[in-house]
N, C-alpha and C. Protein backbone atom coordinates (compact mmCIF):
# COMPACT_ATOMS: atom_id res chain seq x y z
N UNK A 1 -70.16 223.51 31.60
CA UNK A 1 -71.42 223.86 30.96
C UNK A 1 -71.41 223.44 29.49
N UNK A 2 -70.26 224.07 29.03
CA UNK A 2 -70.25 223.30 27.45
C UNK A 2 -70.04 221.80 27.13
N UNK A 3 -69.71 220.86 28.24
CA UNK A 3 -69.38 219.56 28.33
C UNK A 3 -70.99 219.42 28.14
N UNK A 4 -72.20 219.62 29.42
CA UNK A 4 -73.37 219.56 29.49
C UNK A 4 -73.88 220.19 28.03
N UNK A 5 -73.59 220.91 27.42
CA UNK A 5 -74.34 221.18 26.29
C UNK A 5 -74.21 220.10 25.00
N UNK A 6 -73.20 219.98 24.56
CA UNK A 6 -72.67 218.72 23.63
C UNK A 6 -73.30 217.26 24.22
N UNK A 7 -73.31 217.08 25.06
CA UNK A 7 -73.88 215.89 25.59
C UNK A 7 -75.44 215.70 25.21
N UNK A 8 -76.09 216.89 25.36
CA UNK A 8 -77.98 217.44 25.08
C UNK A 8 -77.64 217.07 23.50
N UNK A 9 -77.13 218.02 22.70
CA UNK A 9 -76.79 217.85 21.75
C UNK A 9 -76.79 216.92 21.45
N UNK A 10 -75.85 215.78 21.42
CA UNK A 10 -75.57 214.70 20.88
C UNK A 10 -76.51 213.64 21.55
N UNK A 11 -77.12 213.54 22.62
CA UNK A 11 -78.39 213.01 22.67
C UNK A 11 -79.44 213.17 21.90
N UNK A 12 -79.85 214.35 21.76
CA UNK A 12 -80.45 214.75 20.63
C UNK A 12 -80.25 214.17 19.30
N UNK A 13 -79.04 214.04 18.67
CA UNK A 13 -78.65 214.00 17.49
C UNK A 13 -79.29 212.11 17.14
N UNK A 14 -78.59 211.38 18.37
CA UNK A 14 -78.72 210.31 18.39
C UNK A 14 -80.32 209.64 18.54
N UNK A 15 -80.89 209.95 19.19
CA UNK A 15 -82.39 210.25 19.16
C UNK A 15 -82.97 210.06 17.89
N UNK A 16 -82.59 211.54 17.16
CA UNK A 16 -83.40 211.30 16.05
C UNK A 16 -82.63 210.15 14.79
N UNK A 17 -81.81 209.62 15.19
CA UNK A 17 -81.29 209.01 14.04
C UNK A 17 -81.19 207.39 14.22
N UNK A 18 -82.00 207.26 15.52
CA UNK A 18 -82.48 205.95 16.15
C UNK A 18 -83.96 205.91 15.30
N UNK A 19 -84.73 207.35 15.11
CA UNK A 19 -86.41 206.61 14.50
C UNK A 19 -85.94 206.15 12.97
N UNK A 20 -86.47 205.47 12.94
CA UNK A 20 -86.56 205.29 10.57
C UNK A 20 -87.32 205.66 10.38
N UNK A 21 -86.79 206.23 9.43
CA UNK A 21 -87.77 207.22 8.11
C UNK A 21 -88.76 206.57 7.68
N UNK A 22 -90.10 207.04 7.76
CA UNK A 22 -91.03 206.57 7.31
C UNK A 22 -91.20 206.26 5.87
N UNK A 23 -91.71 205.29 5.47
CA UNK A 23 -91.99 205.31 3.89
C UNK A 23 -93.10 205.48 3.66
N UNK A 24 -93.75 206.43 2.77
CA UNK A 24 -94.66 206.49 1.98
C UNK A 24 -94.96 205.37 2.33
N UNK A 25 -94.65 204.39 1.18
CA UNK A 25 -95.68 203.15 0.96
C UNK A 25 -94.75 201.55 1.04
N UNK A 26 -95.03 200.72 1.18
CA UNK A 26 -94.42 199.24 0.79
C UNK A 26 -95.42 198.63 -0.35
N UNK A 27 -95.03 197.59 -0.66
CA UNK A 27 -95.40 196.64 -1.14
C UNK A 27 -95.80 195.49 -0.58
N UNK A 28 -97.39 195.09 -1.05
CA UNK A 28 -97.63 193.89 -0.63
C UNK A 28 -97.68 193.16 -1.64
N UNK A 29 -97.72 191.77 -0.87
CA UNK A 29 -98.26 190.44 -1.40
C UNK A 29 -99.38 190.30 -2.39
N UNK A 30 -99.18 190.14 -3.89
CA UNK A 30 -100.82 190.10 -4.83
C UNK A 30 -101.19 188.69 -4.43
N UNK A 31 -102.43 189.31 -3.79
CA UNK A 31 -103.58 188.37 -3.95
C UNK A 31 -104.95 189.23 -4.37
N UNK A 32 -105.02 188.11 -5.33
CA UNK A 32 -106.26 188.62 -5.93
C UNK A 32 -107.23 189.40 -6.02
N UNK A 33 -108.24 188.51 -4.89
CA UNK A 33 -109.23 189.42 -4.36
C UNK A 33 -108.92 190.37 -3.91
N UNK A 34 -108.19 190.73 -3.02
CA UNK A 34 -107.62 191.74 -2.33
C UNK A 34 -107.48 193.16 -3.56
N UNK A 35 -106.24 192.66 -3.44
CA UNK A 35 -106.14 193.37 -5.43
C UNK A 35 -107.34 194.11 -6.17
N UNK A 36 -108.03 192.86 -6.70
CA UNK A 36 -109.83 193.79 -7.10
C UNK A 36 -110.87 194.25 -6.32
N UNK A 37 -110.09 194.14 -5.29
CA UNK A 37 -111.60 194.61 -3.99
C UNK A 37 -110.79 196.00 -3.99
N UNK A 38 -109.54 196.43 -4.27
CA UNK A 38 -108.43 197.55 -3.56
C UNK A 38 -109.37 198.25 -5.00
N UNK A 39 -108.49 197.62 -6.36
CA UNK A 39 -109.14 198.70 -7.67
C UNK A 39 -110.85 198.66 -7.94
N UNK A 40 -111.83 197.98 -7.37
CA UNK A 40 -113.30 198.34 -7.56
C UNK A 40 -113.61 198.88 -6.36
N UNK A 41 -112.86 199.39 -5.14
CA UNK A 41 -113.01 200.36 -4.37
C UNK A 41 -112.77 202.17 -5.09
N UNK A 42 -111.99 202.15 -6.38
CA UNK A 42 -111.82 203.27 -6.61
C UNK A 42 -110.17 203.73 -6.68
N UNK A 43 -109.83 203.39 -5.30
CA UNK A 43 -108.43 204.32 -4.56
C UNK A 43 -107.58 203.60 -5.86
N UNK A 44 -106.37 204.60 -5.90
CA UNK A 44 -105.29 204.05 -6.86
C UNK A 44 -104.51 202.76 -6.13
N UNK A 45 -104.13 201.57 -7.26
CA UNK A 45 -103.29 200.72 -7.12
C UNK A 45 -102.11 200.85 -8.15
N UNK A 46 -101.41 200.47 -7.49
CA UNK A 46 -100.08 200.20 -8.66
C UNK A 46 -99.72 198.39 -8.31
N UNK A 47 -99.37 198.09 -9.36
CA UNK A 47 -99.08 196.47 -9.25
C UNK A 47 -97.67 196.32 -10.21
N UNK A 48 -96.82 195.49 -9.04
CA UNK A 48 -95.40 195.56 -9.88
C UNK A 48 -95.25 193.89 -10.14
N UNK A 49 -94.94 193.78 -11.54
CA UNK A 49 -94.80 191.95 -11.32
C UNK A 49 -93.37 192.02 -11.76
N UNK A 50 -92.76 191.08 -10.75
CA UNK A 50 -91.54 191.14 -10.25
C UNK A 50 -90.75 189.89 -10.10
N UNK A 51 -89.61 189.60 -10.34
CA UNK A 51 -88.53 187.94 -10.41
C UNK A 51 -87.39 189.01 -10.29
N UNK A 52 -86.88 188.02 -8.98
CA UNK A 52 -86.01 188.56 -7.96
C UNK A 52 -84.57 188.66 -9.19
N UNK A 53 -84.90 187.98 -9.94
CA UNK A 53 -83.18 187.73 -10.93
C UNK A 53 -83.38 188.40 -12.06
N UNK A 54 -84.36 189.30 -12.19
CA UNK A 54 -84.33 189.93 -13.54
C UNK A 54 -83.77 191.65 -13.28
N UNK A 55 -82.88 191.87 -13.87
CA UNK A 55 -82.18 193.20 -13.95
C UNK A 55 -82.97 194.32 -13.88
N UNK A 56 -84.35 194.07 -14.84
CA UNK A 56 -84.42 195.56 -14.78
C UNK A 56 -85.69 195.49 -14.06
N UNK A 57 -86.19 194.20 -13.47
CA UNK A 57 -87.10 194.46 -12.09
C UNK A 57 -86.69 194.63 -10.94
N UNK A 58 -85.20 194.34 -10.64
CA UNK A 58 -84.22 194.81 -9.82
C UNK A 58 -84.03 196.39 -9.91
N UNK A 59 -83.94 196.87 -11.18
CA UNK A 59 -83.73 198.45 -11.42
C UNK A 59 -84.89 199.13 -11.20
N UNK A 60 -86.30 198.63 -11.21
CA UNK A 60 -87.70 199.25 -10.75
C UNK A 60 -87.50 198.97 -9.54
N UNK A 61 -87.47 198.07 -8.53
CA UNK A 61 -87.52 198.07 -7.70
C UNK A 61 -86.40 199.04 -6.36
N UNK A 62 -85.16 199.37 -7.21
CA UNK A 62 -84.45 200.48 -6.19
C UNK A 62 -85.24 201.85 -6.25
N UNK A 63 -85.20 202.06 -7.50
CA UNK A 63 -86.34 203.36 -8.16
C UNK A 63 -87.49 203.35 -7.35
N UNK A 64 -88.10 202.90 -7.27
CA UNK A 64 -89.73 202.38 -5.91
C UNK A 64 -88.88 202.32 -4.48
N UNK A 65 -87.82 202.01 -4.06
CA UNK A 65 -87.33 201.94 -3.28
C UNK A 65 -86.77 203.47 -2.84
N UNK A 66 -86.49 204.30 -4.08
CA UNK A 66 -85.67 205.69 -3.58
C UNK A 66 -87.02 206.41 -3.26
N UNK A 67 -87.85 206.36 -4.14
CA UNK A 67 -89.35 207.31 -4.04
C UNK A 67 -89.92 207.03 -2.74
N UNK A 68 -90.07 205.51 -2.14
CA UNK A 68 -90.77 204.83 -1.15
C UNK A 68 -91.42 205.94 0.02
N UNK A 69 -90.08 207.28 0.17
CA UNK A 69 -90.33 207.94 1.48
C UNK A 69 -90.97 209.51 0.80
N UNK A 70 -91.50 209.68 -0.40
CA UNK A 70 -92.28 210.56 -0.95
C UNK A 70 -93.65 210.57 -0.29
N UNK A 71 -94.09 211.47 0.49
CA UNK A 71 -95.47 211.87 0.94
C UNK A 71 -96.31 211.85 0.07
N UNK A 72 -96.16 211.98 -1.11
CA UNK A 72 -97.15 212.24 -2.30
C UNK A 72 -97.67 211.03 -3.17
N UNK A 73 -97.17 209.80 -2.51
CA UNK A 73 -97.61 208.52 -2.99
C UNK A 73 -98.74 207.67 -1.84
N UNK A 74 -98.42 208.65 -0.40
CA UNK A 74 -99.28 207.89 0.45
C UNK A 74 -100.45 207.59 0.24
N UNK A 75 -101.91 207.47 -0.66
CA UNK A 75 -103.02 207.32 -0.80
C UNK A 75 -102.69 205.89 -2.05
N UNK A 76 -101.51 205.45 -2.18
CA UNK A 76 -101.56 204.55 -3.32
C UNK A 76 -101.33 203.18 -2.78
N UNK A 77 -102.13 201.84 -3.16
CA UNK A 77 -101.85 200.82 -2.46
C UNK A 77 -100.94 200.20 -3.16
N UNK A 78 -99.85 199.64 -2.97
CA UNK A 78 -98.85 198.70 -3.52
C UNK A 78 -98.96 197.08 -3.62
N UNK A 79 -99.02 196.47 -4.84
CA UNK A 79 -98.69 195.02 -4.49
C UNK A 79 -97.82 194.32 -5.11
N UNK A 80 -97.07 193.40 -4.88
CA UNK A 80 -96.01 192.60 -6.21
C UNK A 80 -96.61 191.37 -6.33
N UNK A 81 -96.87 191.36 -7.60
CA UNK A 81 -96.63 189.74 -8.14
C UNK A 81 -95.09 189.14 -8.34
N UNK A 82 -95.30 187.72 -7.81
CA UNK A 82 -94.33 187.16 -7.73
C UNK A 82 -94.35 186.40 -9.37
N UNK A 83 -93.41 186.97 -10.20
CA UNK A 83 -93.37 186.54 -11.19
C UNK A 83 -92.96 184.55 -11.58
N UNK A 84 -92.53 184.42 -10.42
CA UNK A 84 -92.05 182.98 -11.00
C UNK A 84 -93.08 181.94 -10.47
N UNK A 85 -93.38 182.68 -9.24
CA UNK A 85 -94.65 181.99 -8.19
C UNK A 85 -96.17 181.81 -8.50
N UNK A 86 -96.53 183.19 -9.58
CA UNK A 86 -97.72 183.39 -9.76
C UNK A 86 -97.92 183.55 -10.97
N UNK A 87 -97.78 182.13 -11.51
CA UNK A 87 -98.10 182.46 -13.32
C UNK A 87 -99.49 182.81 -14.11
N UNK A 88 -99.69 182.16 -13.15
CA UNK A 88 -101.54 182.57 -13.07
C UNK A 88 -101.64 184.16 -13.14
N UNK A 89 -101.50 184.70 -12.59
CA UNK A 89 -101.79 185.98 -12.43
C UNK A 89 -100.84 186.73 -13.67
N UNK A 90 -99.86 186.41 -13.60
CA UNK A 90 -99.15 187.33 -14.79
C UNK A 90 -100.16 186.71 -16.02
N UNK A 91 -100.29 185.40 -16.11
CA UNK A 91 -101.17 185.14 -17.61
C UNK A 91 -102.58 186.21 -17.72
N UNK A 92 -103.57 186.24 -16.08
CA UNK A 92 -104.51 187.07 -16.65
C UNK A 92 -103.97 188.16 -16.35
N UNK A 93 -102.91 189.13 -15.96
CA UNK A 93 -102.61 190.64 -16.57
C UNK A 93 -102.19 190.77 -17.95
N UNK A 94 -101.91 189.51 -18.26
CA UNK A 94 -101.44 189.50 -20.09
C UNK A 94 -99.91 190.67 -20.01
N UNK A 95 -99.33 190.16 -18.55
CA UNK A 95 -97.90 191.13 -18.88
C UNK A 95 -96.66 190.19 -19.10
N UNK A 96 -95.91 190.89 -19.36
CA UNK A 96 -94.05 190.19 -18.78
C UNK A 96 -93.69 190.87 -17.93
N UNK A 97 -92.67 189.98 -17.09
CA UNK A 97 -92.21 190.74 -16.07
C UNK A 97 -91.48 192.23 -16.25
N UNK A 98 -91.31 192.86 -14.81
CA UNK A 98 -90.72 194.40 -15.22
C UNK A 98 -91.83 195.06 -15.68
N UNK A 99 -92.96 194.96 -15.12
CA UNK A 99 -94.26 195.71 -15.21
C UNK A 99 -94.88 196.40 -14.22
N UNK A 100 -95.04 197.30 -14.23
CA UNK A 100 -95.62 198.48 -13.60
C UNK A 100 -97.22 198.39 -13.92
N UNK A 101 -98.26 198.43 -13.61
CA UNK A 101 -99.27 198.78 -13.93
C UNK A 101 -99.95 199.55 -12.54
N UNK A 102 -101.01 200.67 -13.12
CA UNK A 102 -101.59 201.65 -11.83
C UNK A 102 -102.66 201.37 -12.36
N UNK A 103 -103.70 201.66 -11.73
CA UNK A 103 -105.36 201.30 -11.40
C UNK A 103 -105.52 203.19 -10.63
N UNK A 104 -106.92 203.45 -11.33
CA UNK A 104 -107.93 204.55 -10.62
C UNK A 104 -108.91 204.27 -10.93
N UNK A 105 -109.80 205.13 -9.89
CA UNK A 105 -111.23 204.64 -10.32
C UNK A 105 -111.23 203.79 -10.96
N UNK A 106 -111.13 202.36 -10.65
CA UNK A 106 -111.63 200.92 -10.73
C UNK A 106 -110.97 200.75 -12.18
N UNK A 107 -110.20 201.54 -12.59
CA UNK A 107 -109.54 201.18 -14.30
C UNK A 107 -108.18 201.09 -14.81
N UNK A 108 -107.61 200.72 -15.49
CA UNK A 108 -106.24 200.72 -15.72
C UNK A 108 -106.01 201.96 -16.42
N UNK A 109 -105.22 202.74 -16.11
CA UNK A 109 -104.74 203.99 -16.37
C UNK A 109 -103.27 204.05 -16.50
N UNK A 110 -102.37 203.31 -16.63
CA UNK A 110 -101.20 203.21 -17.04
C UNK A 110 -100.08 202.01 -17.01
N UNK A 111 -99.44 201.70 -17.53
CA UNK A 111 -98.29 200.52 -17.46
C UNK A 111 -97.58 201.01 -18.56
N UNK A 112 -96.53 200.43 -17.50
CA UNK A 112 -95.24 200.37 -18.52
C UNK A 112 -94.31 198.98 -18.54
N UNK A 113 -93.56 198.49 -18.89
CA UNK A 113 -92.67 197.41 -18.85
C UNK A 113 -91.23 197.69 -19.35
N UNK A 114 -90.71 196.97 -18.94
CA UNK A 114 -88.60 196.90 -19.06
C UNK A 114 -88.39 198.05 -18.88
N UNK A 115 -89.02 199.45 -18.48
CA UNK A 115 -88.18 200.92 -18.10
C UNK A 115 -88.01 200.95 -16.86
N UNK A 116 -86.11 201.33 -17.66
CA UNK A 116 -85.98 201.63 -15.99
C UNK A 116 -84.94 202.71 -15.41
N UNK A 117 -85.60 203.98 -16.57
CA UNK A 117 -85.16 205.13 -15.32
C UNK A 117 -86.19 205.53 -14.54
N UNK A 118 -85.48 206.54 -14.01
CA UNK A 118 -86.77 207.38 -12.65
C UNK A 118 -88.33 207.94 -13.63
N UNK A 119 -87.47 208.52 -14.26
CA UNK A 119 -89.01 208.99 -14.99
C UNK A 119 -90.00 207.89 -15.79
N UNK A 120 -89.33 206.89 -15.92
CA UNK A 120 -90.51 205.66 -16.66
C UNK A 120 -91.18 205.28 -15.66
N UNK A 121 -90.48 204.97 -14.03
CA UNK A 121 -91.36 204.76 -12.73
C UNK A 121 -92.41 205.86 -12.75
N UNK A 122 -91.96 206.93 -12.69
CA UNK A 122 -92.54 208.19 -11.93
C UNK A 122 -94.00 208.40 -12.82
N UNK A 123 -93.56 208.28 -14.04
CA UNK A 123 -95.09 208.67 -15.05
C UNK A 123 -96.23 207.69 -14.75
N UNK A 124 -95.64 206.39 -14.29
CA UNK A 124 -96.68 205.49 -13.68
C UNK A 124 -97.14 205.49 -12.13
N UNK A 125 -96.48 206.36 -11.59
CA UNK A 125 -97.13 206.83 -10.51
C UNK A 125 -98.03 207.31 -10.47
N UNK A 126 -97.40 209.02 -11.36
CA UNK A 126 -97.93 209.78 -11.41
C UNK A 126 -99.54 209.77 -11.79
N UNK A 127 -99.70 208.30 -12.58
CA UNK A 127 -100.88 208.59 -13.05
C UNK A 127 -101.99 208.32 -12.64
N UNK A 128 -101.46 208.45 -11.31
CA UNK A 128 -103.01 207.86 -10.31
C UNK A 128 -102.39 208.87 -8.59
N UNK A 129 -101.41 209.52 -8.96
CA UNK A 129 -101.05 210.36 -8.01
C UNK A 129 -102.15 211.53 -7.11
């Protein structure tokens, strides 16, 4: 009987550690329109412009990566600019890379750039949270 119980058990166990954890949110692809159709809809955006070799867009991006499975970001749309790909677009955000920027109601409501503890992410969440 206790052979049969450990077995339930550990089916069980295995079960749940076969689903993945949902994430909150990912990141997409910036494109444009998309992008201003997402912030003149209203809903919050956050936009990360991002180059795969820069340190501390590497350090935003684990930080966005630990939060990812926070319930309290689900209403926020995500996108990355590809910093090396899309110069265009970083020229009209007028940023440098390692930028954070959030959108509400159709407006820019926060950015930050080169921070990179939890709380320099988090305040730019937060501000469309």
């Amino acid at each position: 009987m206790m052979k049969l119980l450990r077995g339930l058990a550990m089916s069980v166990v295995l079960a749940f550690a076969a689903v993945p954890a949902a994430d909150a949110f990912e990141f997409k692809a910036y494109d444009a329109a998309t992008v201003q159709k997402a912030i003149a809809s209203g809903r919050p955006v956050v936009v990360h412009v991002f180059a795969p070799w820069c340190l501390q867009c590497r350090a935003q991006e684990a930080i966005l990566g630990r939060l990812s499975s926070d319930a309290g970001y689900d209403g926020i749309s995500f996108y990355r600019v590809d910093y090396d790909k899309q110069k265009d677009v970083v020229k009209a955000l007028g940023t440098p890379r390692s930028t954070l920027i959030a959108y509400d109601g159709g407006a820019e409501v926060a950015r930050m750039s080169w921070g990179t503890s939890t709380q320099s992410v988090v305040n730019v969440l937060d501000a469309v949270k």
